[in-house]
Protein backbone atom coordinates (compact mmCIF):
# COMPACT_ATOMS: atom_id res chain seq x y z
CA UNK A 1 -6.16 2.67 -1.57
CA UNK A 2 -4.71 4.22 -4.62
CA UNK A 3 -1.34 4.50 -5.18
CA UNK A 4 0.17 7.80 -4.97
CA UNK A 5 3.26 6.35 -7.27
CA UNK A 6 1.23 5.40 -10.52
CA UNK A 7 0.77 6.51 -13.79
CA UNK A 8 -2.46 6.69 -15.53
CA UNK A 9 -3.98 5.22 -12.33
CA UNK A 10 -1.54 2.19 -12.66
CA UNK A 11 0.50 1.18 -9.59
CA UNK A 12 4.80 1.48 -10.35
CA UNK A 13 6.05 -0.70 -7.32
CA UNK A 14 3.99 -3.76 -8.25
CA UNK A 15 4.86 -3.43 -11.81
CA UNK A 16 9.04 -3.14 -10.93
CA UNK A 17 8.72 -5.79 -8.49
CA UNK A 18 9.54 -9.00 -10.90
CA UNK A 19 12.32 -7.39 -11.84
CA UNK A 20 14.13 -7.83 -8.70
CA UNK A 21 12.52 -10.81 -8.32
CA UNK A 22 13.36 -12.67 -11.23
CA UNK A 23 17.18 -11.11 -11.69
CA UNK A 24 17.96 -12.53 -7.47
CA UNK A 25 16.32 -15.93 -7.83
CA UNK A 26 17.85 -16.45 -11.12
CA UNK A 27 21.25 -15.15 -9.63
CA UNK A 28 21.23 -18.15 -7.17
CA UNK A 29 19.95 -20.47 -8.99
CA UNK A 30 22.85 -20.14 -11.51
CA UNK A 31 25.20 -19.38 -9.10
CA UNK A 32 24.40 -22.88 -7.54
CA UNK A 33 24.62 -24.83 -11.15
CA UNK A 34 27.86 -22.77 -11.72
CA UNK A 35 28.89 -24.79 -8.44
CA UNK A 36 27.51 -28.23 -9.26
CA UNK A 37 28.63 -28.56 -12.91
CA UNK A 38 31.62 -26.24 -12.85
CA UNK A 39 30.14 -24.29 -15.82
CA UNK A 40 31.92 -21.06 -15.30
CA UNK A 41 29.61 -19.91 -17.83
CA UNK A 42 26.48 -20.52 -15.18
CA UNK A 43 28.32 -18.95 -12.30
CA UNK A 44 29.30 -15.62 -14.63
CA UNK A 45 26.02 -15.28 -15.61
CA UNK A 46 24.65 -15.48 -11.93
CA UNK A 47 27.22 -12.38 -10.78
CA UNK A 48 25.49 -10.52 -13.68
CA UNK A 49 21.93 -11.26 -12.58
CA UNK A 50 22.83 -10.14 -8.76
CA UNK A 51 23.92 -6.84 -10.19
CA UNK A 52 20.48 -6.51 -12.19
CA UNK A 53 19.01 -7.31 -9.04
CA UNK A 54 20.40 -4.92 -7.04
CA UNK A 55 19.65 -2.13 -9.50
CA UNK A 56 15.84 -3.02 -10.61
CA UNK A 57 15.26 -3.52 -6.25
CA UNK A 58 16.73 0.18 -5.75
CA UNK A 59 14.70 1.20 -8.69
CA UNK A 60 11.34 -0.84 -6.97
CA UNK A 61 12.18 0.83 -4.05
CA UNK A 62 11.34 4.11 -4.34
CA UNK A 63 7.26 3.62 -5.59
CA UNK A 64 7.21 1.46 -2.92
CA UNK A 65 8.52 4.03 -0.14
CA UNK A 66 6.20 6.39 -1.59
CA UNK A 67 3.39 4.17 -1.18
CA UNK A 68 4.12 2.86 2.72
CA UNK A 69 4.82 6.47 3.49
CA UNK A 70 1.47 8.18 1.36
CA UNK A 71 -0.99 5.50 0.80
CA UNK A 72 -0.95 2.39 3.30
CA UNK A 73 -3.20 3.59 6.38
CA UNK A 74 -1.42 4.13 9.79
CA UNK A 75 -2.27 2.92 12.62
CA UNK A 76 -3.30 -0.32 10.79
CA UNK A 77 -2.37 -3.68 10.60
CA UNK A 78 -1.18 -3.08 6.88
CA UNK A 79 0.87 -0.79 8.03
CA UNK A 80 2.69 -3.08 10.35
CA UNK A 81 2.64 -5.50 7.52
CA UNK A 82 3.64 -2.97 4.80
CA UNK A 83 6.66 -2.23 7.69
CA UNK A 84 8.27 -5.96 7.24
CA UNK A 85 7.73 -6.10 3.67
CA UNK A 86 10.61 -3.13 3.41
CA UNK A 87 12.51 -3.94 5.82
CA UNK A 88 12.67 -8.19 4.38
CA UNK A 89 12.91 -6.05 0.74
CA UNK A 90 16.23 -4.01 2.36
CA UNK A 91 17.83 -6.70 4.04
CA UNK A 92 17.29 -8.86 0.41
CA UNK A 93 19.29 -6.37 -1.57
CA UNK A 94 21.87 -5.83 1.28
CA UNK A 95 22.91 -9.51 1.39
CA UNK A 96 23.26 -9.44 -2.37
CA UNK A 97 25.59 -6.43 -1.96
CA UNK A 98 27.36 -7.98 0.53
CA UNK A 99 28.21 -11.23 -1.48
CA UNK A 100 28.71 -9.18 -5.11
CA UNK A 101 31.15 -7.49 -2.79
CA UNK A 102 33.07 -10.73 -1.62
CA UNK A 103 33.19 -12.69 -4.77
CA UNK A 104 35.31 -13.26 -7.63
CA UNK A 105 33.48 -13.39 -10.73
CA UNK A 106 36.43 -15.11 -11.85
CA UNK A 107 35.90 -18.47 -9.52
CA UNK A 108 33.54 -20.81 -8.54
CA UNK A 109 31.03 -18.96 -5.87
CA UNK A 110 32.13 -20.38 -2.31
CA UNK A 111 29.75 -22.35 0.16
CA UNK A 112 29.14 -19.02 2.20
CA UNK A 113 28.58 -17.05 -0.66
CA UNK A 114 25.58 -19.58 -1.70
CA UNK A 115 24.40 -19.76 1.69
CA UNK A 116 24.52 -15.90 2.03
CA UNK A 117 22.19 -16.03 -1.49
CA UNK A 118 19.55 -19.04 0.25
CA UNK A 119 19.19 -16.89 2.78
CA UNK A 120 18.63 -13.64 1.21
CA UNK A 121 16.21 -15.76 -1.27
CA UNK A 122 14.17 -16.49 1.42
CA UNK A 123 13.98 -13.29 2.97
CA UNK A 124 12.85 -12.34 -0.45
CA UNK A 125 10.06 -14.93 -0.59
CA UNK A 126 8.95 -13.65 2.78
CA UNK A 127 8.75 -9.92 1.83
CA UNK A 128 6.71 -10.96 -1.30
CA UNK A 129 4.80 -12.84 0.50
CA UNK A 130 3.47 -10.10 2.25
CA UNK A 131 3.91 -7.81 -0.04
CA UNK A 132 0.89 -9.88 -2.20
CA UNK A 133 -0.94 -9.96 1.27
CA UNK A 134 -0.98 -6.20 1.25
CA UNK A 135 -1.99 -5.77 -2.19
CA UNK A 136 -4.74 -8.74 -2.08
CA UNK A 137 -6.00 -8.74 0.46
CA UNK A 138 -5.36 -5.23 2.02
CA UNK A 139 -6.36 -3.71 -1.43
CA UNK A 140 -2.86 -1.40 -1.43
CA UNK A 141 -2.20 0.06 -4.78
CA UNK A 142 -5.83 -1.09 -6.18
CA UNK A 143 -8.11 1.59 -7.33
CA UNK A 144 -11.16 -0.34 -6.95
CA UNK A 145 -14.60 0.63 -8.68
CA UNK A 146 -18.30 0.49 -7.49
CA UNK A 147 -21.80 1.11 -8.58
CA UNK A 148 -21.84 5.41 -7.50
CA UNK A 149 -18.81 5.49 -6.41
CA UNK A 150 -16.68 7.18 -9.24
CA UNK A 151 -13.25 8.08 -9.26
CA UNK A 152 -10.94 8.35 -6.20
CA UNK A 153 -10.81 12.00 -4.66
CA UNK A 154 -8.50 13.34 -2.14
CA UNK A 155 -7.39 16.50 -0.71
CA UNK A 156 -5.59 18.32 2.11
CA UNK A 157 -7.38 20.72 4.25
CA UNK A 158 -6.80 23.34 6.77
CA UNK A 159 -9.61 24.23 9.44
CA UNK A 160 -10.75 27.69 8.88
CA UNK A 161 -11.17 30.00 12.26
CA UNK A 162 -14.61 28.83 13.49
CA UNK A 163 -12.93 25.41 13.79
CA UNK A 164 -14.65 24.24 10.58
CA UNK A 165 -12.99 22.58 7.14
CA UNK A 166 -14.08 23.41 3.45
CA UNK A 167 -13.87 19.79 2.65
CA UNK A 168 -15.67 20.02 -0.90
CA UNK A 169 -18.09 21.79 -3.37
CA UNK A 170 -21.46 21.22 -3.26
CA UNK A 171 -21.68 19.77 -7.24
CA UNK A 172 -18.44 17.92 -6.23
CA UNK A 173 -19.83 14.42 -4.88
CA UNK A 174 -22.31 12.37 -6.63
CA UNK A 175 -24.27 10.23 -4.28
CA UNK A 176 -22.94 7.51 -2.78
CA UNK A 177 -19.47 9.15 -3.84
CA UNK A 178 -16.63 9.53 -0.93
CA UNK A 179 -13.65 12.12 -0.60
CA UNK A 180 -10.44 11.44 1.62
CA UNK A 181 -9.56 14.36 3.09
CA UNK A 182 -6.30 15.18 5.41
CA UNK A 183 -7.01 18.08 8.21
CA UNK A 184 -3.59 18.30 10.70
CA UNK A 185 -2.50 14.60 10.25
CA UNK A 186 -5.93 13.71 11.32
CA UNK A 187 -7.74 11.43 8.43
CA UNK A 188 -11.30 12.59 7.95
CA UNK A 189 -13.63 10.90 4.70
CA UNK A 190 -16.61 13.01 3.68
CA UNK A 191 -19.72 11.39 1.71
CA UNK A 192 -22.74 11.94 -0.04
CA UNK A 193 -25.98 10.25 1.06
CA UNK A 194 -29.60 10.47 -0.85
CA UNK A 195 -30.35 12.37 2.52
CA UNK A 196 -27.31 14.55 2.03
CA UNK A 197 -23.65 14.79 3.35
CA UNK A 198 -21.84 12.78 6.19
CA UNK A 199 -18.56 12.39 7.48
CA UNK A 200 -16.57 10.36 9.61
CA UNK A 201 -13.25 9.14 10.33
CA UNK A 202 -11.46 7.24 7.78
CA UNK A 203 -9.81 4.30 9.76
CA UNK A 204 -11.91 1.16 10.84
CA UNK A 205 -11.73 0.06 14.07
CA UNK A 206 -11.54 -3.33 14.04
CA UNK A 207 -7.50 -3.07 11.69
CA UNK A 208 -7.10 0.58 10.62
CA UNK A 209 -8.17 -0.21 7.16
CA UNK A 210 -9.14 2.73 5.22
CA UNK A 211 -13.04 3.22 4.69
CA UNK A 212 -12.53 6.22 2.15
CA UNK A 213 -11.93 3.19 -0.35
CA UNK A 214 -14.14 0.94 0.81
CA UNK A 215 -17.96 0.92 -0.57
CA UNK A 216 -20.75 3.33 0.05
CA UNK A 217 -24.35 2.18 -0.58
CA UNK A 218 -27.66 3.58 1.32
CA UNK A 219 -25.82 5.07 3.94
CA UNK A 220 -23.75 2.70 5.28
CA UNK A 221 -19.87 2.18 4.73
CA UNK A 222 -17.99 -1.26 4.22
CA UNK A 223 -14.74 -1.60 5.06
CA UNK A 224 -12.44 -2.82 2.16
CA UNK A 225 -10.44 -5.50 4.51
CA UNK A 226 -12.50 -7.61 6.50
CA UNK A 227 -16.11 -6.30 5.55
CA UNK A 228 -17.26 -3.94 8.49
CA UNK A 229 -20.04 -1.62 7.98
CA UNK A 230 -20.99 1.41 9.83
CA UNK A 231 -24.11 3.71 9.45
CA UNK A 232 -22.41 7.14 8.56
CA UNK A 233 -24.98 9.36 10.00
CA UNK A 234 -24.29 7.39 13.67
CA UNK A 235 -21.63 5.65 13.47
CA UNK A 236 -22.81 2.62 14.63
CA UNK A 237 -21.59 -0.54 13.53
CA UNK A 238 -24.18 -2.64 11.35
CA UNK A 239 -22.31 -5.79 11.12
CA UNK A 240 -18.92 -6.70 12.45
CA UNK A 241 -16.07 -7.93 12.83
CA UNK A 242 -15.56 -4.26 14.49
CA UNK A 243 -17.41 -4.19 17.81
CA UNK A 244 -17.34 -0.18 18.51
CA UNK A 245 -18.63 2.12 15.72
CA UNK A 246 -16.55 4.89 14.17
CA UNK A 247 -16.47 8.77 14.92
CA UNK A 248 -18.81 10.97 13.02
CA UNK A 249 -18.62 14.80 12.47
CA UNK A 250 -21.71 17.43 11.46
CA UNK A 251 -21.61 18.19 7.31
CA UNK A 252 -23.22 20.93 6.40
CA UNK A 253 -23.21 22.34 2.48
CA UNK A 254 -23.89 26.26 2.36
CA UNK A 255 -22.89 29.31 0.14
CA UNK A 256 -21.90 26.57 -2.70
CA UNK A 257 -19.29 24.34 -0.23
CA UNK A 258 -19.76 21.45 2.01
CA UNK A 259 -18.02 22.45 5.47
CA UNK A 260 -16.98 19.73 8.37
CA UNK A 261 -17.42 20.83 12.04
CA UNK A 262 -13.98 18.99 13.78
């Protein structure tokens, strides 16, 4: 799925994320030499890093709420997943407040303050953890390119009176080309065929994931997570590990525009 937070095509969050990531580590880490050698130069330098910590993981923050709230599919696994990933992310930089807040730059860094750091560490291992499962394996944030399938396209809709949507012009698609297209909350790809146009819905069965950026060859749709495929013109599944097939809708290009009947 491509992010909606990028520039030139290129994802923000996963770019910002070191950031955070190397300024909180580095924070403890010094903050626990400070303590061991009594180097108040180590323990100064870790109150400075927590502070760039805090600031770059507000900054990461907001791609990354645009991104679980506009790209990650719901309904889906990912979503779930994407769900912990901010909330371990949040509870990361509110420890670090929390112990900026009770120490003395001026002193050695208590126990409990370094304890209050391990801990928010480790929550921050465990958010990028699955933060690199979503974009990995999940695909989140990747704008992925196959044979036919050209760039990403997607569009909001509204259903016109006879209950159908003008999803698309009829020169829009190339073959083997899909569109992601948003009718009332409802998720809804249209595709081009060498037969002509299908559509179906967007989210697998098996995990939610998102077959609008998945792969489209001869028909048949593969979903991007775990490799499902569907025939488009049925629905039926071709090969699993989704055992029901997916919902399919009548596509029908006339007077220069592809319509959907819903």
């Amino acid at each position: 799925m491509r992010s909606k937070a990028s520039v030139g095509g290129h994802p923000l969050h996963p770019a910002l994320i070191p950031f955070p990531f190397a300024f909180l580590c580095g924070a403890f880490g010094f903050d626990v030499a400070g303590r061991l050698f009594d180097r108040p130069a180590f323990w100064t330098t870790g109150y400075h890093l927590a502070v760039a910590g805090i600031v770059t993981g507000i900054v990461a923050a907001v791609p990354g709420f645009v991104d679980y709230a506009a790209t990650v599919p719901p309904s889906s696994s990912g979503r779930r997943r994407a769900t912990w990933h901010m909330v371990l992310a949040v509870a990361t930089v509110g420890v670090f407040v929390l112990a900026v807040w009770l120490r003395d730059s001026a002193t050695p860094p208590p126990l409990v303050l370094l304890a209050l750091e391990g801990v928010a560490v480790a929550l921050l291992s465990a958010g990028g953890w699955m933060g690199g499962t979503l974009v990995v394996r999940d695909q989140i944030s990747v704008d992925h390119r196959y044979a036919g399938g050209r760039e990403w396209r997607e569009t909001t809709a509204q259903r016109d009176v006879d209950g159908r949507v003008a999803a698309a012009s009829c020169d829009e698609l190339g073959v083997d080309q899909m569109k992601l297209i948003h009718v009332d909350g409802q998720r809804i790809v249209l595709a081009r065929t060498r037969t002509g146009y299908v559509a179906f819905d967007d989210a697998c069965p098996h995990t939610g994931g998102s077959l609008a950026s998945g792969t489209m060859i001869c028909g048949t749709v593969q979903c991007p997570w775990h490799g499902s495929q569907f025939d488009t013109c049925t629905g039926a599944v071709r090969a699993g590990p989704a055992t029901r097939g997916i919902r399919v809708y009548r596509a029908e290009a006339e007077d220069g525009t592809v319509r959907i009947a819903l």
